[in-house]
N, C-alpha and C. Protein backbone atom coordinates (compact mmCIF):
# COMPACT_ATOMS: atom_id res chain seq x y z
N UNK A 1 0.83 -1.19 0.00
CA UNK A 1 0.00 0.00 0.00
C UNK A 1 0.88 1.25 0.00
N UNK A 2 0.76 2.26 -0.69
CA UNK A 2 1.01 3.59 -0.66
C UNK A 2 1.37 4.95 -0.27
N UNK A 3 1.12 4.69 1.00
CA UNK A 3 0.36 5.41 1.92
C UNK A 3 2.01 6.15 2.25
N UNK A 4 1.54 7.79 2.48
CA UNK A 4 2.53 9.00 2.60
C UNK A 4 3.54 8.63 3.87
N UNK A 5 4.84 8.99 3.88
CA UNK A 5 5.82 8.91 4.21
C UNK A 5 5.43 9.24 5.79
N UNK A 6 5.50 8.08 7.07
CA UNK A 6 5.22 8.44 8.18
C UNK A 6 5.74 9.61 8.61
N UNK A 7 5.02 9.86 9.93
CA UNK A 7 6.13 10.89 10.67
C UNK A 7 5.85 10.49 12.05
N UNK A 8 6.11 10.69 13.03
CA UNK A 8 6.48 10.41 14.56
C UNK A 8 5.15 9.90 15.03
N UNK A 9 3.60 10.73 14.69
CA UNK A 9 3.02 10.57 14.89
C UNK A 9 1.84 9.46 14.14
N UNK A 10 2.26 9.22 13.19
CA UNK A 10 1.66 8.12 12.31
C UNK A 10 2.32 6.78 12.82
N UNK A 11 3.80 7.12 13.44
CA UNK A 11 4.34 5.81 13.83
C UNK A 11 3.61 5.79 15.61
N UNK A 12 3.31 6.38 16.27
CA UNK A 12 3.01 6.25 17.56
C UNK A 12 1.31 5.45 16.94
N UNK A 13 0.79 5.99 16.34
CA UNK A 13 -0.53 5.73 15.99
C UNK A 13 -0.90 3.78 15.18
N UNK A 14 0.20 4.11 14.69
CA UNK A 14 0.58 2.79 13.77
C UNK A 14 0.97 1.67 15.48
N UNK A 15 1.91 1.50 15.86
CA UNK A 15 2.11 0.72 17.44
C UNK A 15 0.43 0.92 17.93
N UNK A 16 -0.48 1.92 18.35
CA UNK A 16 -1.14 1.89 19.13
C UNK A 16 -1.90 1.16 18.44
N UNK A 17 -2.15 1.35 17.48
CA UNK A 17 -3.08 0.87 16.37
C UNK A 17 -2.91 -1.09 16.57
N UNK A 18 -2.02 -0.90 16.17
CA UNK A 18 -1.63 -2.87 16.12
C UNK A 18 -1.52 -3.15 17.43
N UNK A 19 -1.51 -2.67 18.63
CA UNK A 19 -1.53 -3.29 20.05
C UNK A 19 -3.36 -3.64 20.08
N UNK A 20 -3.59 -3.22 19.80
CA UNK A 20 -5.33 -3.70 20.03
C UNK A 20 -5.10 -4.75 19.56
N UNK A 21 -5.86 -5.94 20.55
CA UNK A 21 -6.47 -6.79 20.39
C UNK A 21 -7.69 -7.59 20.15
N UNK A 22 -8.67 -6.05 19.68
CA UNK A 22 -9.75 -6.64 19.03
C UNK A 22 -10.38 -5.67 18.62
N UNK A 23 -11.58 -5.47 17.88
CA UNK A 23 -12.36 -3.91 17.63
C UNK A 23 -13.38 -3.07 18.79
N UNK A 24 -13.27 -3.97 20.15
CA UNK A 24 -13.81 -2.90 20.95
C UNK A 24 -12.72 -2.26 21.24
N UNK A 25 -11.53 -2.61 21.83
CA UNK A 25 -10.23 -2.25 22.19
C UNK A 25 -9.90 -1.25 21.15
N UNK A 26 -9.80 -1.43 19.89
CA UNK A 26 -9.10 -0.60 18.95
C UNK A 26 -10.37 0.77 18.94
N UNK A 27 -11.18 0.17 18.99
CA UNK A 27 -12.48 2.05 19.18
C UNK A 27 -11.63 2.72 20.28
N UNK A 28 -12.18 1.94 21.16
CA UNK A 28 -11.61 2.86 22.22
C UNK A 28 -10.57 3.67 22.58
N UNK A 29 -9.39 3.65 21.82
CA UNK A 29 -7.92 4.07 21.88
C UNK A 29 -8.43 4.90 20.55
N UNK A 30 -8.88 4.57 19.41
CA UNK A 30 -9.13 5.33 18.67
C UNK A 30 -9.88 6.89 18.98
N UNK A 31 -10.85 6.91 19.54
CA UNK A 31 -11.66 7.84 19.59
C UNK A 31 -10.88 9.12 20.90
N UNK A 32 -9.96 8.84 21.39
CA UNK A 32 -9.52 9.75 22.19
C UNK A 32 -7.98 10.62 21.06
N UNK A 33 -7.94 9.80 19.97
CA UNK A 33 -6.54 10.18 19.52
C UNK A 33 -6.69 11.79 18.84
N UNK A 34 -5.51 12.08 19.14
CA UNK A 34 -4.78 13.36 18.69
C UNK A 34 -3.99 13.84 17.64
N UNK A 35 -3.52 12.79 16.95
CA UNK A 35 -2.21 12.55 16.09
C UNK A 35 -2.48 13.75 15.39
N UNK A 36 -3.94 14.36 15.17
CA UNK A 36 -3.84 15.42 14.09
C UNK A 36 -4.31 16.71 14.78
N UNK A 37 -3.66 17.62 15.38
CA UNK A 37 -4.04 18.59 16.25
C UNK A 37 -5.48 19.65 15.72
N UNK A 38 -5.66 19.92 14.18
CA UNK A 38 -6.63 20.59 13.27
C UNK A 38 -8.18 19.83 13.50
N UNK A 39 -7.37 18.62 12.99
CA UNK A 39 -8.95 17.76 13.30
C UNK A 39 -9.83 17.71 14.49
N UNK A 40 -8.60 17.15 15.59
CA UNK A 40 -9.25 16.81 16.59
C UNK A 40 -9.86 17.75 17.25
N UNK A 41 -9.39 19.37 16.93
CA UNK A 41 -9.36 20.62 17.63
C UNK A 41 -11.34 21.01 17.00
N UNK A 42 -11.59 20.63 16.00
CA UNK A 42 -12.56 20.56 15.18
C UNK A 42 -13.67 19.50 14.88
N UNK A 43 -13.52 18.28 15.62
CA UNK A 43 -14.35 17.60 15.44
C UNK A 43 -15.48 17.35 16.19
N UNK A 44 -16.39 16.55 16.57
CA UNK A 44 -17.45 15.94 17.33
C UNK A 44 -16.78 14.87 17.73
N UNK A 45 -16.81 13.94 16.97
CA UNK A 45 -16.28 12.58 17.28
C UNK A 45 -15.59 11.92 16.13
N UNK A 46 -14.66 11.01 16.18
CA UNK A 46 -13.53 10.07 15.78
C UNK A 46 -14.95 9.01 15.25
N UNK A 47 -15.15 9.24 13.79
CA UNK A 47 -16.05 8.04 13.40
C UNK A 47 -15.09 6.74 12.91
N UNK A 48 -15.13 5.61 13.70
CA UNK A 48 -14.18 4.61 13.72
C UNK A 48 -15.22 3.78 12.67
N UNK A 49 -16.06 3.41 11.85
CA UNK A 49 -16.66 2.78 11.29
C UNK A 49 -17.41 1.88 11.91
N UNK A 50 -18.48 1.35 11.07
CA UNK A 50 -19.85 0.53 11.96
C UNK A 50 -18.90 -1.20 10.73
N UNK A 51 -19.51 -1.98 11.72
CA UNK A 51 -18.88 -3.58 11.97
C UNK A 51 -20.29 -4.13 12.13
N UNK A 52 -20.37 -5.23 10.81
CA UNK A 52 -21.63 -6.63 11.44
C UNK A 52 -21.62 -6.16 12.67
N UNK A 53 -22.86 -7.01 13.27
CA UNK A 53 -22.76 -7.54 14.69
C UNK A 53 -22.21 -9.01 14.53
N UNK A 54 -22.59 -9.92 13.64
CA UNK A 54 -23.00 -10.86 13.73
C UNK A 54 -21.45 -11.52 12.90
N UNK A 55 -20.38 -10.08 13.19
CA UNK A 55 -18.45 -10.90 13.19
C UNK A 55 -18.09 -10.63 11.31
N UNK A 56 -17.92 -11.36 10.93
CA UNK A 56 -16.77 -11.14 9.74
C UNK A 56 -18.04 -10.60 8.53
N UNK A 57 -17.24 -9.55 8.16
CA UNK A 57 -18.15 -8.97 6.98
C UNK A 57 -18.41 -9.53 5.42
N UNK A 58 -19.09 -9.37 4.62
CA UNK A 58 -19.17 -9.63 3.32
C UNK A 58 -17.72 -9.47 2.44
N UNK A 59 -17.98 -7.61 2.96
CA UNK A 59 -16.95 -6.84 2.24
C UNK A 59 -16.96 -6.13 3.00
N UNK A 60 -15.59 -4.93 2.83
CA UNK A 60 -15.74 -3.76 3.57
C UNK A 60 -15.50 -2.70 2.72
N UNK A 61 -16.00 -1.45 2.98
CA UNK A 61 -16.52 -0.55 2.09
C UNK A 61 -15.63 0.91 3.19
N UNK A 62 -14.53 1.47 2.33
CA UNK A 62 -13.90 2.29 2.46
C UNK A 62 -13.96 3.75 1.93
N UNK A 63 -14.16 4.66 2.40
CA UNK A 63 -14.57 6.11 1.88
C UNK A 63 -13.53 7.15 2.68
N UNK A 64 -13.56 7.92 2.08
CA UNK A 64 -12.42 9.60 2.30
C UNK A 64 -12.90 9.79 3.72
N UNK A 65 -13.37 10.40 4.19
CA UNK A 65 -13.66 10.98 5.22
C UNK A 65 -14.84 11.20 5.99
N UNK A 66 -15.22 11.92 7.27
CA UNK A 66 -16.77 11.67 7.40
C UNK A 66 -17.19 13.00 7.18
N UNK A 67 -18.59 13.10 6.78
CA UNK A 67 -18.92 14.52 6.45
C UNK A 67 -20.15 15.39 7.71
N UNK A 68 -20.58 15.99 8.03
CA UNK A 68 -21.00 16.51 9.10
C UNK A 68 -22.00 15.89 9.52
N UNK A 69 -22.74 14.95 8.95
CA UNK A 69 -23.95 14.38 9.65
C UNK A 69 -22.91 13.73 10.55
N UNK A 70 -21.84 12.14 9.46
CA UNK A 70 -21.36 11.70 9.93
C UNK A 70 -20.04 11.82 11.40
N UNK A 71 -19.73 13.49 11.59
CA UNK A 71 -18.68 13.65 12.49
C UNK A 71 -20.52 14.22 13.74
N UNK A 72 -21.59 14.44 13.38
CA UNK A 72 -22.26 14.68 14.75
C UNK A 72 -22.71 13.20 15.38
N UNK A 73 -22.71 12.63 14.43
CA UNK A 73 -23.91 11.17 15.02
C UNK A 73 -22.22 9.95 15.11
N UNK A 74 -21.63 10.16 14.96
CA UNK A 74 -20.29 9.08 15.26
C UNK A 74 -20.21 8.02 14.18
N UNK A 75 -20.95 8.61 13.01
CA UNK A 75 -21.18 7.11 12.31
C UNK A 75 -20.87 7.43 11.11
N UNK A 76 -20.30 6.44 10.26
CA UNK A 76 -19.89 6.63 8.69
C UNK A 76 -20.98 6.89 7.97
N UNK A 77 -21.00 7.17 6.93
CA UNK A 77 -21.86 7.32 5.59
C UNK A 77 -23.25 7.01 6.04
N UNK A 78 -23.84 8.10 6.75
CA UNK A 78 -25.30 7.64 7.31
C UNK A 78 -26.24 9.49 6.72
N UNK A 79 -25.67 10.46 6.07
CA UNK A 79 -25.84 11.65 5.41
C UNK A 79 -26.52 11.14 4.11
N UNK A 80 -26.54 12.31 3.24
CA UNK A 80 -26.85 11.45 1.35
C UNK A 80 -26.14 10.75 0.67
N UNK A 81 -24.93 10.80 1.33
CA UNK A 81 -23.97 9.94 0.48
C UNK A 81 -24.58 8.26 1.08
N UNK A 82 -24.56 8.43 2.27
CA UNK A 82 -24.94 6.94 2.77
C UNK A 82 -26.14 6.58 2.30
N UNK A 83 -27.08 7.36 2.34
CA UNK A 83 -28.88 6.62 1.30
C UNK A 83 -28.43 6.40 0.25
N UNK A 84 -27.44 7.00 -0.38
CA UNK A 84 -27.33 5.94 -1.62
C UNK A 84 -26.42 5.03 -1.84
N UNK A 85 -25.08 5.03 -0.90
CA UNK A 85 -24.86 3.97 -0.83
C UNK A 85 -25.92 2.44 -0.23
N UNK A 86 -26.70 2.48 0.29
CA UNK A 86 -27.28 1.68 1.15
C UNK A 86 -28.23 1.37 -0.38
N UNK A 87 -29.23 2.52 -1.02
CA UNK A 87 -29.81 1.87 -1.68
C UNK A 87 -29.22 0.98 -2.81
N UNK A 88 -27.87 1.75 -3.39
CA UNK A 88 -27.20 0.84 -4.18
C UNK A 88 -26.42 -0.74 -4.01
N UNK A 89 -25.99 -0.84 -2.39
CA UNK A 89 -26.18 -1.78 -2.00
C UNK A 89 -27.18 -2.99 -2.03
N UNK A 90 -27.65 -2.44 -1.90
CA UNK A 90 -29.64 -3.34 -1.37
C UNK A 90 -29.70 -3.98 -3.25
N UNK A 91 -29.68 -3.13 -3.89
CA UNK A 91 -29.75 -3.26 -5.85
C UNK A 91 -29.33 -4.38 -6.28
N UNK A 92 -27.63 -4.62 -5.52
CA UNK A 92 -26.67 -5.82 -5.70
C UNK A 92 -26.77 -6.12 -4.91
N UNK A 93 -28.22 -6.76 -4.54
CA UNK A 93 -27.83 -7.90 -2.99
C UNK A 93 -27.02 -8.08 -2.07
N UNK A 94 -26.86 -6.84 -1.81
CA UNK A 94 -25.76 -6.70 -0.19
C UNK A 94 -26.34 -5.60 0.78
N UNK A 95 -26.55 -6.54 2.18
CA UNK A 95 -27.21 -5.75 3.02
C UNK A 95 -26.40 -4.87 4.00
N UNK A 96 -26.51 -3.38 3.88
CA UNK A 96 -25.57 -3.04 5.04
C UNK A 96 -25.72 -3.50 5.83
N UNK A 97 -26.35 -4.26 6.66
CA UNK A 97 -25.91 -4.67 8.35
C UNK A 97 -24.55 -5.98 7.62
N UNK A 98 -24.45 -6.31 6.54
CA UNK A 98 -23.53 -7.18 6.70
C UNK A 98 -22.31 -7.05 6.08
N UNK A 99 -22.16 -5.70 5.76
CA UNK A 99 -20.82 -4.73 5.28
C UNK A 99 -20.10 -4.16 6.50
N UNK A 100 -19.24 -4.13 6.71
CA UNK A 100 -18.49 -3.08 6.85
C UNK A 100 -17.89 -1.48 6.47
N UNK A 101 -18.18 -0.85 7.21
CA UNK A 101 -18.14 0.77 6.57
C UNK A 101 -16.71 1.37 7.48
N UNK A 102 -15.74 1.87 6.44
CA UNK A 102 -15.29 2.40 7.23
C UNK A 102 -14.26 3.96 6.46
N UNK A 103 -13.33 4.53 6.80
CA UNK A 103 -12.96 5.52 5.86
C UNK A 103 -11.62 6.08 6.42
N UNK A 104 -10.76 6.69 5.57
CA UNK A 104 -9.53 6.74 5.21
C UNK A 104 -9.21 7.20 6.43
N UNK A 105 -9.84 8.55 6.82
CA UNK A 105 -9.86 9.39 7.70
C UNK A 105 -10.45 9.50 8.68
N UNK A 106 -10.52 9.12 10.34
CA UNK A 106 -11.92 8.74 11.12
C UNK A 106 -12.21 10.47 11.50
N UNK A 107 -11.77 11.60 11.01
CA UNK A 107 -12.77 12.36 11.69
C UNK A 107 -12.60 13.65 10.35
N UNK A 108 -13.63 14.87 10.36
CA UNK A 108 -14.59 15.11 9.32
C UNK A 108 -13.24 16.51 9.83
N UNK A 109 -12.51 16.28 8.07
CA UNK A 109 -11.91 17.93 7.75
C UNK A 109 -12.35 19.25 8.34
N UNK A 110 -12.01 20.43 8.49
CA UNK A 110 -13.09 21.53 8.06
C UNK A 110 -13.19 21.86 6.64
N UNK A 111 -14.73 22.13 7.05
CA UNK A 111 -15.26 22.06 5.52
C UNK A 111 -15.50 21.14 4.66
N UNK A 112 -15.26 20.33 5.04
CA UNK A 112 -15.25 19.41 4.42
C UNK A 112 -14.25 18.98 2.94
N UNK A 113 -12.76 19.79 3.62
CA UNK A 113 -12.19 19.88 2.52
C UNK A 113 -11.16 18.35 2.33
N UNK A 114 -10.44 17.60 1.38
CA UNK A 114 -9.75 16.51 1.31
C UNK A 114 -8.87 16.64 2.01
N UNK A 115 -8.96 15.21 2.96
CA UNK A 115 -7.72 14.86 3.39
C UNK A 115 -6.38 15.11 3.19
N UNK A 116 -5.59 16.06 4.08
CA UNK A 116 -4.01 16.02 4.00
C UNK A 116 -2.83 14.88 4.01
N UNK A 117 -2.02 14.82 2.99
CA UNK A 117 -1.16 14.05 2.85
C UNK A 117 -0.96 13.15 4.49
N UNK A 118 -0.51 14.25 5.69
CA UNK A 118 -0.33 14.34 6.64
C UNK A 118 -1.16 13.24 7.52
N UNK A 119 -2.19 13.78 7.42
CA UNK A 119 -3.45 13.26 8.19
C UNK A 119 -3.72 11.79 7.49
N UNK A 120 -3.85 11.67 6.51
CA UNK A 120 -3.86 10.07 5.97
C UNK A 120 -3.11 9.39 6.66
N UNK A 121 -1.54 9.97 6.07
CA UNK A 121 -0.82 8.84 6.84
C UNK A 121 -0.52 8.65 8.01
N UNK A 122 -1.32 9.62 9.19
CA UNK A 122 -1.59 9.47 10.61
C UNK A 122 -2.57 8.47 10.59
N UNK A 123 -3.49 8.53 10.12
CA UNK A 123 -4.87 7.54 10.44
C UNK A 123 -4.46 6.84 9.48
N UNK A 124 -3.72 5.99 9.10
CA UNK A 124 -3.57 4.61 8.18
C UNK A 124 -3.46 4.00 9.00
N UNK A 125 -2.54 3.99 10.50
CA UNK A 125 -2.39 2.87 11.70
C UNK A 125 -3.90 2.45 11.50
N UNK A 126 -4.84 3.07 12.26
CA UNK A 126 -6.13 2.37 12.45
C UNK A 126 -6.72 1.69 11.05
N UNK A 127 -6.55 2.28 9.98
CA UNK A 127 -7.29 1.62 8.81
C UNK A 127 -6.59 0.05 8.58
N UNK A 128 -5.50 0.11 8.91
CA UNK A 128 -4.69 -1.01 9.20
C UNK A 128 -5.05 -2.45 9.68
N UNK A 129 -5.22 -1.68 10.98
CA UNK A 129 -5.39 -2.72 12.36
C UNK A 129 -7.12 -3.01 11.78
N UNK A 130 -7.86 -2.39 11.38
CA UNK A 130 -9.04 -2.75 11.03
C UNK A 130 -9.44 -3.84 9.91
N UNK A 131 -9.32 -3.30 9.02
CA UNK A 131 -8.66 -4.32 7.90
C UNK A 131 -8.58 -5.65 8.28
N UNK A 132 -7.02 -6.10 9.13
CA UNK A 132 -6.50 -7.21 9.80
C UNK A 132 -7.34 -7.65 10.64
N UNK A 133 -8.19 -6.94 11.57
CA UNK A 133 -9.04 -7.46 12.42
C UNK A 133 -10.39 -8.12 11.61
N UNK A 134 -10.53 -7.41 10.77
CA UNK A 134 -11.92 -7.80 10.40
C UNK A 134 -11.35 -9.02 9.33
N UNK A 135 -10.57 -9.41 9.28
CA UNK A 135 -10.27 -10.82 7.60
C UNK A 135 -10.69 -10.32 6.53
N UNK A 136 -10.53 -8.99 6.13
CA UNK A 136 -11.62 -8.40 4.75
C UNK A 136 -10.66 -9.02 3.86
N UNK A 137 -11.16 -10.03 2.90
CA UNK A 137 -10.67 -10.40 1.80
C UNK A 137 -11.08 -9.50 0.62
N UNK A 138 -12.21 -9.16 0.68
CA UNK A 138 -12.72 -8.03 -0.66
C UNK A 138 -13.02 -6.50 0.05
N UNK A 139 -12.33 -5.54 -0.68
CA UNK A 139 -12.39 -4.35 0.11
C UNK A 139 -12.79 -3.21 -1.54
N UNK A 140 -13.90 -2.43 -1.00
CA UNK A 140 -14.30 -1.64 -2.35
C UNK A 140 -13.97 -0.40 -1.70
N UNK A 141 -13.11 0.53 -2.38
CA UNK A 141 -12.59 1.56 -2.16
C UNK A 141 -13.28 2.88 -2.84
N UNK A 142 -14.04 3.89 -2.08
CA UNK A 142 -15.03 4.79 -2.94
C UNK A 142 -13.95 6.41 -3.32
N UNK A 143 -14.03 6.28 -4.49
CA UNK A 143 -13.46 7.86 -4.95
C UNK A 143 -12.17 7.75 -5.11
N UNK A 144 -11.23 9.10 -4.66
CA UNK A 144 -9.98 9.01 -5.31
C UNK A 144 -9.04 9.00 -4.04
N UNK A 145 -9.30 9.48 -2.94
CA UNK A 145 -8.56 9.34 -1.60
C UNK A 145 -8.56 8.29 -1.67
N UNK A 146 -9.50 7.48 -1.69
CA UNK A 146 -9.42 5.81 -1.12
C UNK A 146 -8.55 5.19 -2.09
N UNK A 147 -8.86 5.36 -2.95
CA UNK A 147 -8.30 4.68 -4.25
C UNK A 147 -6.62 4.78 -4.30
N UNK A 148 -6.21 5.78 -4.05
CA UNK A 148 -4.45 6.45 -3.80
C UNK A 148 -4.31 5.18 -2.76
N UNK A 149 -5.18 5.43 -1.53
CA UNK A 149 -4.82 4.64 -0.35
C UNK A 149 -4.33 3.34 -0.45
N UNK A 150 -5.18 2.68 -1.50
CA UNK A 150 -4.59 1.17 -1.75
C UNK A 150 -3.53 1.09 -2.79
N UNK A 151 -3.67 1.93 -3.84
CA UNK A 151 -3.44 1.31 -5.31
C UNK A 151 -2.08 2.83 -5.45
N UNK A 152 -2.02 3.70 -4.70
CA UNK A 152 -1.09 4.48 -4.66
C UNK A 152 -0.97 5.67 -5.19
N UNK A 153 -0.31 6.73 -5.25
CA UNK A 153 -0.71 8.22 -5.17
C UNK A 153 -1.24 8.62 -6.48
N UNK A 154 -0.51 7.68 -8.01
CA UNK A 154 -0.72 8.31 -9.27
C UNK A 154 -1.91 7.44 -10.20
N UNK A 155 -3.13 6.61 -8.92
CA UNK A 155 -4.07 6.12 -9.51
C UNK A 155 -5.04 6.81 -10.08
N UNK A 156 -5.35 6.59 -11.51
CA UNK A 156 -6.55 7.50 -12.04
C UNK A 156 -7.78 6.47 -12.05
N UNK A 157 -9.08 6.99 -11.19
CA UNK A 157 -10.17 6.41 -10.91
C UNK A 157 -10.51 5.86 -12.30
N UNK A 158 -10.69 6.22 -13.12
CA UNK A 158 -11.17 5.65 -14.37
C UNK A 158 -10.66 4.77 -14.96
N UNK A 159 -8.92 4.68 -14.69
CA UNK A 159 -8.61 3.89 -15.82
C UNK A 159 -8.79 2.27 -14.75
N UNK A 160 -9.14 2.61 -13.48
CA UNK A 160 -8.50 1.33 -12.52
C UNK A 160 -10.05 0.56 -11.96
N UNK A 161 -11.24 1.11 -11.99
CA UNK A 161 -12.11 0.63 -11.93
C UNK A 161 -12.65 -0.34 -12.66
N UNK A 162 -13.86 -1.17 -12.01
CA UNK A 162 -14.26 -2.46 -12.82
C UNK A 162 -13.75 -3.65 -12.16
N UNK A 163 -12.85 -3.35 -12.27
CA UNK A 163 -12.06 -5.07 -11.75
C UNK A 163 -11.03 -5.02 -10.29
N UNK A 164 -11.11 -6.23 -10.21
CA UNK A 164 -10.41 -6.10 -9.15
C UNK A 164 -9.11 -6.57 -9.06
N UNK A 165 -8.29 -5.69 -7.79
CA UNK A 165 -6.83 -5.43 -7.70
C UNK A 165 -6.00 -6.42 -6.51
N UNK A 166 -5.26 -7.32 -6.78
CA UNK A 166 -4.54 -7.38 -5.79
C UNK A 166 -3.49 -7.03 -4.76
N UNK A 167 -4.20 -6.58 -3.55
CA UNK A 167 -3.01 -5.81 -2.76
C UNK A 167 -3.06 -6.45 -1.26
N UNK A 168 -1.89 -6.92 -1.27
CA UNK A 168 -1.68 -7.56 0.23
C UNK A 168 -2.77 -8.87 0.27
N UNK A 169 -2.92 -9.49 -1.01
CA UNK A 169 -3.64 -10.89 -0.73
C UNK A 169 -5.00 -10.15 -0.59
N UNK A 170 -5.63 -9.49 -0.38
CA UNK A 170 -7.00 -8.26 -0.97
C UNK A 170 -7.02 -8.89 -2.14
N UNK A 171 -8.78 -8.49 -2.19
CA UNK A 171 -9.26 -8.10 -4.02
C UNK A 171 -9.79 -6.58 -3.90
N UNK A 172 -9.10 -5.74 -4.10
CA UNK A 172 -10.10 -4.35 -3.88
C UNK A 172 -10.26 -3.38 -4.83
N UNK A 173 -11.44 -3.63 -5.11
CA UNK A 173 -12.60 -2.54 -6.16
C UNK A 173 -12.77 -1.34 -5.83
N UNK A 174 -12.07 -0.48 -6.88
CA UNK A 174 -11.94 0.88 -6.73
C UNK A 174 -13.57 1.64 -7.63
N UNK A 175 -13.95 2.19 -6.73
CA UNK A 175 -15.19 3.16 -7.70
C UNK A 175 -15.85 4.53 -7.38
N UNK A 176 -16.55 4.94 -7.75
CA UNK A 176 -16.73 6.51 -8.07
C UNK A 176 -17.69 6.70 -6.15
N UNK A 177 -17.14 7.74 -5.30
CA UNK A 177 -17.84 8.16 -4.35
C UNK A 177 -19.29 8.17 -4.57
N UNK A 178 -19.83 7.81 -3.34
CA UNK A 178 -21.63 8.40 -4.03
C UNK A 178 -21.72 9.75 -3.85
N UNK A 179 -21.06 10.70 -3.25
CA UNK A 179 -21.02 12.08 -3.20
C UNK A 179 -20.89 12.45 -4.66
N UNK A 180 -20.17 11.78 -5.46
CA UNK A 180 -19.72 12.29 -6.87
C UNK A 180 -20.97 11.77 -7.66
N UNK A 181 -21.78 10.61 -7.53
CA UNK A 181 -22.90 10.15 -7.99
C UNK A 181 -24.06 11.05 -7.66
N UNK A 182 -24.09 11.67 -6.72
CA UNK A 182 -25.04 12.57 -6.31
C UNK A 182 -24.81 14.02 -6.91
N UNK A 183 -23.58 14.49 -7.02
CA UNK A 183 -23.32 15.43 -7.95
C UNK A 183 -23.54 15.63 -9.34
N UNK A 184 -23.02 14.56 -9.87
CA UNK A 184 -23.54 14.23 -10.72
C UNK A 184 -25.00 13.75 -11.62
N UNK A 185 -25.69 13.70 -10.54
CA UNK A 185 -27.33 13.36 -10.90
C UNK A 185 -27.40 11.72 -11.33
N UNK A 186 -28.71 11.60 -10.99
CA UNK A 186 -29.07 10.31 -11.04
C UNK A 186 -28.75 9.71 -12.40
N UNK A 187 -28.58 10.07 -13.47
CA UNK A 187 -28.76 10.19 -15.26
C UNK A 187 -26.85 10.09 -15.21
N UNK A 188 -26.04 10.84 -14.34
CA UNK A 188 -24.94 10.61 -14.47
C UNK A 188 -23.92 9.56 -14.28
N UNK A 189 -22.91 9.52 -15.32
CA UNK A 189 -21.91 8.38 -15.44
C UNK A 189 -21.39 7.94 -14.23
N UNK A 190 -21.08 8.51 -12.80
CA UNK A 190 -20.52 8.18 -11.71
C UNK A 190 -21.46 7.22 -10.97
N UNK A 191 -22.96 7.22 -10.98
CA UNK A 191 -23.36 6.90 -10.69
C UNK A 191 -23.91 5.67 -11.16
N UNK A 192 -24.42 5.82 -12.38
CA UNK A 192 -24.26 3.85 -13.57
C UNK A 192 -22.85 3.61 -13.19
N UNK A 193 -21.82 4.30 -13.19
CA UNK A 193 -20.52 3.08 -12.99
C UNK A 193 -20.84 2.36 -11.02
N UNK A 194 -21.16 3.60 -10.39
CA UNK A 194 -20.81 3.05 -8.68
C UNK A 194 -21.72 1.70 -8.89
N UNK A 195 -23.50 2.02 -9.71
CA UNK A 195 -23.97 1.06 -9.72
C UNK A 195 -23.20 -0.46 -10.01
N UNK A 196 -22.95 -0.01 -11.39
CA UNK A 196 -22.77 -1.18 -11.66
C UNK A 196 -21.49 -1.89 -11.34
N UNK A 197 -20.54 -1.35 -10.58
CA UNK A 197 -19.33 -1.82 -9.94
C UNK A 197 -19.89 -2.50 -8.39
N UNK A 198 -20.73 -2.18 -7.93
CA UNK A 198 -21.17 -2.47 -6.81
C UNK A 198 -22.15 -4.21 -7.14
N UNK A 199 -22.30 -4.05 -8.12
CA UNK A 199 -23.19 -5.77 -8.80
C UNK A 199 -21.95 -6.06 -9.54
N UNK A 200 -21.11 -5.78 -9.84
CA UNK A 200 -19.45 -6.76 -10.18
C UNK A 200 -19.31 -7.76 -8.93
N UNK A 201 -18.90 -7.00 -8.11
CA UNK A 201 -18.55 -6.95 -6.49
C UNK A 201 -19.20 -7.81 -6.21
N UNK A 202 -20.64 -7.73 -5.70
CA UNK A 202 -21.31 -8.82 -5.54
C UNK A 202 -21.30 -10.26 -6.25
N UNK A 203 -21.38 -10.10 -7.72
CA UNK A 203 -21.34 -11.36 -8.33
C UNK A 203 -20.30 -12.25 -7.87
N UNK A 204 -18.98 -11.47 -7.13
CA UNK A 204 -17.82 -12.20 -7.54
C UNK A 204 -17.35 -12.35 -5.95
N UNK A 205 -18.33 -12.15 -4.85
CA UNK A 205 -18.26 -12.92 -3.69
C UNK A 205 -19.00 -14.57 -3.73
């Protein structure tokens, strides 16, 4: 994986990160962290991503950052981006309670502006330890943050979507944000591709 050149604090985060021994343990150390003084100075809460109940996921479903519904209510993609992920889910026979949601970044920019080089590679420890904890063999990566994250800094969303990539013994499906599907309008290309990358995905669990 890709991911920007540590610094002191990505490595303290990275150790804390892999000392957890399970995903209540790893929330919990998560949601008090600091590594990024802007964020934390600015946030609500450290959205660590929502997990089955019911233990190992389908897939897990990776996104940029959380956006203000998601940094008030503690929870990933639960705003407009999340109704349509969920309905596009549901389309290709995959139920969120049995996904995994989780995102590059656990807490919401200001403004909602993209993730800093910086700040990624602070919060990669946890995306890490999550990953490993959960056995995600198939991981779908939404937009172009995520997409760098696995597949590395000079990935172009278009040419790398569709199929899937091997990284670290992963299969992971890179595709268009639903934020960008929603921008784009229902009639728009981001959104027939998320669709129909999201029923790839499925077929090929």
């Amino acid at each position: 994986m890709a991911a920007p050149r540590p610094d002191a604090a990505a490595a303290e985060v990275a150790a804390t990160a892999a000392a957890a021994p399970d995903w209540a343990a790893l929330a919990e150390v998560a949601r008090s962290c600091v590594a990024c003084p802007e964020l934390a100075a600015t946030r609500q809460h450290v959205v660590v991503g929502d997990v089955p109940v019911t233990g190992r996921p389908r897939l897990v479903v990776v996104g940029e950052a959380p956006g203000a519904t998601e940094d008030e209510t503690g929870r990933p993609f639960v705003g407009r981006s999340g109704a349509l992920l969920d309905q596009l889910l549901g389309e290709a026979g995959l139920a969120r309670a049995e996904v995994a949601v989780l995102n590059i970044v656990k807490c919401r920019p200001p403004g909602n502006r993209t993730p800093k080089a910086p700040e990624v590679a602070r919060c990669s420890g946890w995306l890490r330890r999550q990953l490993d904890l959960l056995g995600a063999d198939v991981v779908v990566a939404l937009g172009l943050s995520s997409a760098k994250w696995f597949l590395g800094p000079r990935t172009v969303l278009g040419q790398v979507r569709g199929r899937a990539h091997d990284v670290d013994g992963r299969a992971v499906w890179v595709t268009y944000h639903p934020s960008a599907a929603i921008r784009f309008g229902p009639n728009g290309a981001p959104r027939a591709a998320l669709a129909a990358d999201l029923q790839a995905v499925a077929a090929s669990l």
